[in-house]
PDB file of N, CA and C in Angstrom:
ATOM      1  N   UNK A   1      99.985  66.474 100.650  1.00  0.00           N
ATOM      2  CA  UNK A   1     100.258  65.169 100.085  1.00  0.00           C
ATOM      3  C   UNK A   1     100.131  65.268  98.567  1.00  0.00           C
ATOM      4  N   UNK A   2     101.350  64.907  97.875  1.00  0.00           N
ATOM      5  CA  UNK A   2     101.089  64.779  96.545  1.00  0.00           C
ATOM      6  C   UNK A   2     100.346  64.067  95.676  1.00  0.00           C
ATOM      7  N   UNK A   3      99.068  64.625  94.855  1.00  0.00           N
ATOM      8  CA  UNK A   3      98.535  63.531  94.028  1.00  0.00           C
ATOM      9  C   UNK A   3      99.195  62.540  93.481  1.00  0.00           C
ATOM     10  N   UNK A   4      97.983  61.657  92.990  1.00  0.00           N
ATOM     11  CA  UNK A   4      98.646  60.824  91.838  1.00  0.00           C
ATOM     12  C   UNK A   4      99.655  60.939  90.898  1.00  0.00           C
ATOM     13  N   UNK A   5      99.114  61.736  89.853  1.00  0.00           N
ATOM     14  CA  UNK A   5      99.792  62.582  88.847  1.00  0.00           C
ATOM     15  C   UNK A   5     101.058  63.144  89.018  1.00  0.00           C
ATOM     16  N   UNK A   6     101.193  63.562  90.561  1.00  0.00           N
ATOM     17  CA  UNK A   6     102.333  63.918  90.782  1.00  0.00           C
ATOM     18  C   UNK A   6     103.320  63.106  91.236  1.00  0.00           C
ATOM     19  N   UNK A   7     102.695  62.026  91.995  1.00  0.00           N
ATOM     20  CA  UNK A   7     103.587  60.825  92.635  1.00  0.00           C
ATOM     21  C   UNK A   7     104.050  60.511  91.023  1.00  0.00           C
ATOM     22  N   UNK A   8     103.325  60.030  89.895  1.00  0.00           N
ATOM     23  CA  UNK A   8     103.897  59.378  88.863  1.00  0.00           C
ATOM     24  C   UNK A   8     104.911  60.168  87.905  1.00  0.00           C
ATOM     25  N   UNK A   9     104.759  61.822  87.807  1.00  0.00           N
ATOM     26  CA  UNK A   9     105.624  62.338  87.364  1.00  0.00           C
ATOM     27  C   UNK A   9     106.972  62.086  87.969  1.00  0.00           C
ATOM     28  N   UNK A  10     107.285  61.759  89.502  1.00  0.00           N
ATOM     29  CA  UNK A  10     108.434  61.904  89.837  1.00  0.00           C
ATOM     30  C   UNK A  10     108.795  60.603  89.611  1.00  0.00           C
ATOM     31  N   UNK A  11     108.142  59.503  89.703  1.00  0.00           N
ATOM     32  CA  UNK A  11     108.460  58.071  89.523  1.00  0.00           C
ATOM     33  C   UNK A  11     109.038  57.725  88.168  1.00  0.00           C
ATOM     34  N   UNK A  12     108.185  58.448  87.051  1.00  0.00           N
ATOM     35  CA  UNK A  12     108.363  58.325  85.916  1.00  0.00           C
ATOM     36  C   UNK A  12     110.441  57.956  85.509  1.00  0.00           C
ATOM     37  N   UNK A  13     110.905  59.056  86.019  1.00  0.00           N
ATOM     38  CA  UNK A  13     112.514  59.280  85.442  1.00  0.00           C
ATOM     39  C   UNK A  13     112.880  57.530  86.043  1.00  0.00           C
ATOM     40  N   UNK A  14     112.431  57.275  87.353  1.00  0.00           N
ATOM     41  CA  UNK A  14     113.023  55.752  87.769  1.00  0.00           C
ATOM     42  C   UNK A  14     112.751  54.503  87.295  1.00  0.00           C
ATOM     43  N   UNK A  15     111.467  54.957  86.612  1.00  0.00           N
ATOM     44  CA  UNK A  15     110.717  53.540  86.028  1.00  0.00           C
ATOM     45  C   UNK A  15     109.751  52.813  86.289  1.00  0.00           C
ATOM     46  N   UNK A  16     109.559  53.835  87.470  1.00  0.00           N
ATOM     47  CA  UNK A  16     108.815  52.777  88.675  1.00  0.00           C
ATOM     48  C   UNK A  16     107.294  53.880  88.295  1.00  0.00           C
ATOM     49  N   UNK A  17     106.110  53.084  88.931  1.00  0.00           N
ATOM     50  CA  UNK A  17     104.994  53.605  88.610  1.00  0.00           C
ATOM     51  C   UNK A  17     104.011  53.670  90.405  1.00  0.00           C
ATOM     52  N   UNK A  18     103.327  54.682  90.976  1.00  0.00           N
ATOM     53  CA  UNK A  18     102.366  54.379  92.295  1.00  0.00           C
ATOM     54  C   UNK A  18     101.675  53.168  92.222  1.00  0.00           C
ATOM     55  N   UNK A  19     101.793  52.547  93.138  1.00  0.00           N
ATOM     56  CA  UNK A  19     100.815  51.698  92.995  1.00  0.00           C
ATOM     57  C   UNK A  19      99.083  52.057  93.531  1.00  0.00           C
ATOM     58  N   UNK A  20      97.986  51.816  93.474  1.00  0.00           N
ATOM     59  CA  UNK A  20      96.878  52.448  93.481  1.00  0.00           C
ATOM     60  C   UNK A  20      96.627  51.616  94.923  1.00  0.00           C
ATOM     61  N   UNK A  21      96.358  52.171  95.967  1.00  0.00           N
ATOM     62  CA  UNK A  21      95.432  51.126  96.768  1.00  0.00           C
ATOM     63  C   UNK A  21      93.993  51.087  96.695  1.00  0.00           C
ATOM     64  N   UNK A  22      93.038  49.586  97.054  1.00  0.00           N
ATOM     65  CA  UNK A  22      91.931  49.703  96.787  1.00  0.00           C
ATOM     66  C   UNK A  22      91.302  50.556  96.651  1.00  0.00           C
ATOM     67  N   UNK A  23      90.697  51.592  97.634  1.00  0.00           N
ATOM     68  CA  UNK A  23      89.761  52.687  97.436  1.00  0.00           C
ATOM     69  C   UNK A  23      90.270  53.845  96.191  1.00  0.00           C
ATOM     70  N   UNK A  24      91.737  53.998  95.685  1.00  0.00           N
ATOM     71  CA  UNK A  24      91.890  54.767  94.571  1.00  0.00           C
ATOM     72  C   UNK A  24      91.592  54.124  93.406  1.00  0.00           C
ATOM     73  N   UNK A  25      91.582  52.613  92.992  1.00  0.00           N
ATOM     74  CA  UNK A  25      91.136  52.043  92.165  1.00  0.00           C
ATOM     75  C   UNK A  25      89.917  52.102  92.039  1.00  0.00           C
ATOM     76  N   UNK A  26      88.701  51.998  93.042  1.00  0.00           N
ATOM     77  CA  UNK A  26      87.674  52.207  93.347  1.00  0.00           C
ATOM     78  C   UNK A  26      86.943  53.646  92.481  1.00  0.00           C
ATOM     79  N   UNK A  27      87.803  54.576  93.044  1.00  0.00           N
ATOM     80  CA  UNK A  27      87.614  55.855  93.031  1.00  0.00           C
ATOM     81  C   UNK A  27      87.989  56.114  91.040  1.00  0.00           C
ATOM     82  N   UNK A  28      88.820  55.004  91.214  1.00  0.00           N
ATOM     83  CA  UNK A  28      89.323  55.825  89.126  1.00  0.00           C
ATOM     84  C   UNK A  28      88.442  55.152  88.596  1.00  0.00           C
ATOM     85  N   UNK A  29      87.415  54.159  88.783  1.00  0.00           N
ATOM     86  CA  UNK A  29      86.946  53.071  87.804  1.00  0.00           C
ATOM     87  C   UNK A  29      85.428  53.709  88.498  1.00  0.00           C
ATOM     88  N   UNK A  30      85.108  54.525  89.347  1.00  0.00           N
ATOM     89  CA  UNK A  30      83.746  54.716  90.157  1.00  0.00           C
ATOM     90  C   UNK A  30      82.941  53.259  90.373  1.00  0.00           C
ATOM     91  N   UNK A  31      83.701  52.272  91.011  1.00  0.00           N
ATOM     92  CA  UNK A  31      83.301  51.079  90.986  1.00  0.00           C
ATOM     93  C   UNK A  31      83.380  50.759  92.785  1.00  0.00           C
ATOM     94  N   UNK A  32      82.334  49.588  93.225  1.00  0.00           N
ATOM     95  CA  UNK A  32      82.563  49.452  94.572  1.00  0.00           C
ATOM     96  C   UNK A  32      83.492  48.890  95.342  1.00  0.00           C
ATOM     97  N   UNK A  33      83.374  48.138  95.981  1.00  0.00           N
ATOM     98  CA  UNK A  33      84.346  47.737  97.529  1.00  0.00           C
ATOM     99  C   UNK A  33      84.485  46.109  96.732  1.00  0.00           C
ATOM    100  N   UNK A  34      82.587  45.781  96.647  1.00  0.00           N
ATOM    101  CA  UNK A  34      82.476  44.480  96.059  1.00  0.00           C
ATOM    102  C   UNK A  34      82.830  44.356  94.473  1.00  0.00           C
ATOM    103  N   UNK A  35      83.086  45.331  93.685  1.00  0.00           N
ATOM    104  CA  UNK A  35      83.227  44.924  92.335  1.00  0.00           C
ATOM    105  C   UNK A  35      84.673  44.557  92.358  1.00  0.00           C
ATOM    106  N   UNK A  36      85.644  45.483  93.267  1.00  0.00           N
ATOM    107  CA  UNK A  36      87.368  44.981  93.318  1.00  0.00           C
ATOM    108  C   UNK A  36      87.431  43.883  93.757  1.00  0.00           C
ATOM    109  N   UNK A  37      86.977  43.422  94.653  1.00  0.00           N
ATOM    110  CA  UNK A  37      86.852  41.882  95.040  1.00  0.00           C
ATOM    111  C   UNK A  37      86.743  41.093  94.350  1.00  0.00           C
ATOM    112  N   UNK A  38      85.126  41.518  93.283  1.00  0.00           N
ATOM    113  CA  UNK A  38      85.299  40.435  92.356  1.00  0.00           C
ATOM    114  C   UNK A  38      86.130  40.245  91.143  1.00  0.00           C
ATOM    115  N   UNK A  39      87.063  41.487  91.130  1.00  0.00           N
ATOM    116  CA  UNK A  39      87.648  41.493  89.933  1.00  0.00           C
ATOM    117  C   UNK A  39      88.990  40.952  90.459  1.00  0.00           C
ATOM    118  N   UNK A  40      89.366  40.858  91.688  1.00  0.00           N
ATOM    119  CA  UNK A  40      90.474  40.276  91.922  1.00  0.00           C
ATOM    120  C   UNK A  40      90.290  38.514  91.814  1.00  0.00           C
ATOM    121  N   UNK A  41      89.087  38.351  92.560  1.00  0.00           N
ATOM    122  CA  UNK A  41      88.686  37.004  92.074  1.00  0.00           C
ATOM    123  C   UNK A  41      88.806  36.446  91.091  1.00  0.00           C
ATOM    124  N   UNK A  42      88.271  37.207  89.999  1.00  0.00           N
ATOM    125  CA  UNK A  42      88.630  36.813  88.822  1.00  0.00           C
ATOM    126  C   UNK A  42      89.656  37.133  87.928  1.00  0.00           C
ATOM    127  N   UNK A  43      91.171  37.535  88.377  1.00  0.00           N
ATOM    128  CA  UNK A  43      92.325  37.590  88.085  1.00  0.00           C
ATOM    129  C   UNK A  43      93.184  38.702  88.192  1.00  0.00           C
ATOM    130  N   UNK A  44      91.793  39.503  88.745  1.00  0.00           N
ATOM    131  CA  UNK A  44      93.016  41.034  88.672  1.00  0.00           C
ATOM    132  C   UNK A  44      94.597  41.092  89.504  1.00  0.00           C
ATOM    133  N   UNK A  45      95.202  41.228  88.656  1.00  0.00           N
ATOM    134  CA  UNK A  45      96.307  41.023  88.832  1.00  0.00           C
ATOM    135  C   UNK A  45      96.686  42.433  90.461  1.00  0.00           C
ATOM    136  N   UNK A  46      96.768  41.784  91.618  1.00  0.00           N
ATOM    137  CA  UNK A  46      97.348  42.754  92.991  1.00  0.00           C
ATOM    138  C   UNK A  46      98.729  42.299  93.044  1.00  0.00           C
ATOM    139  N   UNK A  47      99.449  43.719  93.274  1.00  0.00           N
ATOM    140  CA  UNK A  47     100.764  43.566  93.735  1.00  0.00           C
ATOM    141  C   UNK A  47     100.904  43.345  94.847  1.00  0.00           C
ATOM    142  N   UNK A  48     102.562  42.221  95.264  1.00  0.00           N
ATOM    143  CA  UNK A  48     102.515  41.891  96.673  1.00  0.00           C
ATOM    144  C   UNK A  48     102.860  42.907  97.550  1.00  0.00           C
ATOM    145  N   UNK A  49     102.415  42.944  99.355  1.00  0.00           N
ATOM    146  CA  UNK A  49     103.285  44.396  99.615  1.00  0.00           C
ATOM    147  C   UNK A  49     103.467  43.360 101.398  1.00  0.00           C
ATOM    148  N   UNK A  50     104.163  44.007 101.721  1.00  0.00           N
ATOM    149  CA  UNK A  50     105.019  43.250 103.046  1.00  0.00           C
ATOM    150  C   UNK A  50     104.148  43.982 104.144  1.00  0.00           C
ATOM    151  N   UNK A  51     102.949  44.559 103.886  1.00  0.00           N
ATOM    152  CA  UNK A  51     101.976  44.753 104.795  1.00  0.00           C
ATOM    153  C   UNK A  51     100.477  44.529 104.691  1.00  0.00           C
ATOM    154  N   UNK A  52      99.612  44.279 105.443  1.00  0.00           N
ATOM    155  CA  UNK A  52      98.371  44.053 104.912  1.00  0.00           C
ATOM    156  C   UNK A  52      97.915  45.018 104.226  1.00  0.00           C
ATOM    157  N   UNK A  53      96.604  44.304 102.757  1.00  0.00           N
ATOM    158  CA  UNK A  53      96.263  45.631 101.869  1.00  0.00           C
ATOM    159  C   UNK A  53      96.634  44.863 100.742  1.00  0.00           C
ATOM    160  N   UNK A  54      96.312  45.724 100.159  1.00  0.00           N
ATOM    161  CA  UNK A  54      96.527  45.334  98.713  1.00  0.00           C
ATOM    162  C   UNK A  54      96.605  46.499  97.749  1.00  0.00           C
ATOM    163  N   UNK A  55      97.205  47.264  96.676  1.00  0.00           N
ATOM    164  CA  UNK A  55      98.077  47.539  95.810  1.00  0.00           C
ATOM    165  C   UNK A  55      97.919  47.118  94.266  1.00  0.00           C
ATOM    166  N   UNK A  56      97.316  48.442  93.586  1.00  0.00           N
ATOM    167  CA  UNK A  56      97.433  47.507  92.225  1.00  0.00           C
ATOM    168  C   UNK A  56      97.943  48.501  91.292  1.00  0.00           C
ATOM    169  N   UNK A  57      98.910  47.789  90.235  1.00  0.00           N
ATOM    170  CA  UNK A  57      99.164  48.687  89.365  1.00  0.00           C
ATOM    171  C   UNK A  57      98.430  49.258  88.255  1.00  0.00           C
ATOM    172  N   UNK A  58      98.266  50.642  87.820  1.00  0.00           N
ATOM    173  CA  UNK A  58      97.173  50.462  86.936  1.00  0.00           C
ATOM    174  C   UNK A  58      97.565  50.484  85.760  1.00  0.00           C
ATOM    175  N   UNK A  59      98.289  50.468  85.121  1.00  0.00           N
ATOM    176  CA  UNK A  59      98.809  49.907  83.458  1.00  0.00           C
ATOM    177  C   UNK A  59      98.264  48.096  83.558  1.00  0.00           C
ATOM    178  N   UNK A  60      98.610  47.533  84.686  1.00  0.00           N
ATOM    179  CA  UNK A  60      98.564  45.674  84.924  1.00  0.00           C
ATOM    180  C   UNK A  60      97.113  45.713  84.941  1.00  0.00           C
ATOM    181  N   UNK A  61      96.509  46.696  85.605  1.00  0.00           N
ATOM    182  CA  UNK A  61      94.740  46.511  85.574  1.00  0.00           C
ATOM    183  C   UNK A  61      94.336  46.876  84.175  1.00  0.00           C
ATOM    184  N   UNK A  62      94.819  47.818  83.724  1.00  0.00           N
ATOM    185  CA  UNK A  62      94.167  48.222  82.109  1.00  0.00           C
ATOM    186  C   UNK A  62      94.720  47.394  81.288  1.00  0.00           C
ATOM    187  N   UNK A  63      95.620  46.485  81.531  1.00  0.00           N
ATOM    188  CA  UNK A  63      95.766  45.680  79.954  1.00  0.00           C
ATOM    189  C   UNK A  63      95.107  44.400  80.398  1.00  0.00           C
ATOM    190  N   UNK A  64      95.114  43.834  81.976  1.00  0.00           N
ATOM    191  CA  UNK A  64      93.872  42.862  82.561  1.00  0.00           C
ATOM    192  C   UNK A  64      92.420  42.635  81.798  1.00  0.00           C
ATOM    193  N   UNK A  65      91.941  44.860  82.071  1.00  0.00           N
ATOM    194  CA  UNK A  65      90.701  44.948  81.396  1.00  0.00           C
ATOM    195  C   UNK A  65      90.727  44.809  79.721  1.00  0.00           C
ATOM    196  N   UNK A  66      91.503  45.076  79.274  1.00  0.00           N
ATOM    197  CA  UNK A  66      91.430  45.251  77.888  1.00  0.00           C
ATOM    198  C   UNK A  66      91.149  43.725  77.142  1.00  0.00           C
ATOM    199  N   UNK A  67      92.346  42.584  78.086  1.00  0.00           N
ATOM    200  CA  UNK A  67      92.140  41.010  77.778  1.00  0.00           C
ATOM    201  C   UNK A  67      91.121  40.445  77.819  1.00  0.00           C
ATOM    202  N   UNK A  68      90.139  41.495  78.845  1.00  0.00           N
ATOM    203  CA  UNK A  68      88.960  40.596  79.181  1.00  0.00           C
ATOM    204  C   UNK A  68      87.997  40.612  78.260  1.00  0.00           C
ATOM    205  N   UNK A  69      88.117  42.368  77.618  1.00  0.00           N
ATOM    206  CA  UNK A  69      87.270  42.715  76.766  1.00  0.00           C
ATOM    207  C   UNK A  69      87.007  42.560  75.576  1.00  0.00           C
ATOM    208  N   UNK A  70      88.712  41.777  75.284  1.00  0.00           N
ATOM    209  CA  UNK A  70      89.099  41.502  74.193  1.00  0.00           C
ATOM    210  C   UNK A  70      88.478  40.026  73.878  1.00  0.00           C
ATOM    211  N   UNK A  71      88.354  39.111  75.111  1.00  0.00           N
ATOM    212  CA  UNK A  71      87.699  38.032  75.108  1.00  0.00           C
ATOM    213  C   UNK A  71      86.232  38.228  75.109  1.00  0.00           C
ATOM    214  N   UNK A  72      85.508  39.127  75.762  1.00  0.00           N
ATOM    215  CA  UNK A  72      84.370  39.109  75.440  1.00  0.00           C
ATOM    216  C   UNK A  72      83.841  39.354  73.741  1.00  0.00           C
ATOM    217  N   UNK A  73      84.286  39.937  73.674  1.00  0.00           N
ATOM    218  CA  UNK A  73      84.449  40.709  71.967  1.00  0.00           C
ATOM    219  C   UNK A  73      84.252  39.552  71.443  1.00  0.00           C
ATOM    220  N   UNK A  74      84.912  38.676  71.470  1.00  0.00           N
ATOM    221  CA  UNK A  74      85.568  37.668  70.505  1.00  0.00           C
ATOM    222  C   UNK A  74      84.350  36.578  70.976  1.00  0.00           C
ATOM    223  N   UNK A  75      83.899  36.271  72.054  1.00  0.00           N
ATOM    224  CA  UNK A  75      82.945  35.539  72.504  1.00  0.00           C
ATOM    225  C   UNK A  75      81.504  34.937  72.259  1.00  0.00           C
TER     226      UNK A  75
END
């Protein structure tokens, strides 16, 4: 099975990017089950998918985090 890195190299030429499912988001941020929850709660942006689960892009999560941080900053 192809990594990440590799799923996105081939995606790259189309435009299109992997989407992460929970536990790989989990796994890139070393964060829990309950912190994605709460970060979806509080706006993280999940992509829709025509099966149960959930899907997130991670450029949409890093500029999410960056807004937030950018608001805390400023706070």
């Amino acid at each position: 099975m192809p990594t990440l890195a590799e799923r996105a190299e081939t995606l790259r030429t189309t435009g299109l990017a992997p989407l992460l499912t929970t536990a790989q988001l989990m796994a890139r941020y070393g964060v829990s089950n309950w912190t994605v929850n709460e970060w979806v709660k509080n706006g993280c942006p999940v992509e829709p998918t025509a099966f149960r689960g959930r899907r997130f892009d991670l450029e949409a999560v890093r500029t999410w985090m960056a807004e937030r941080a950018q608001l805390a900053a400023t706070a």
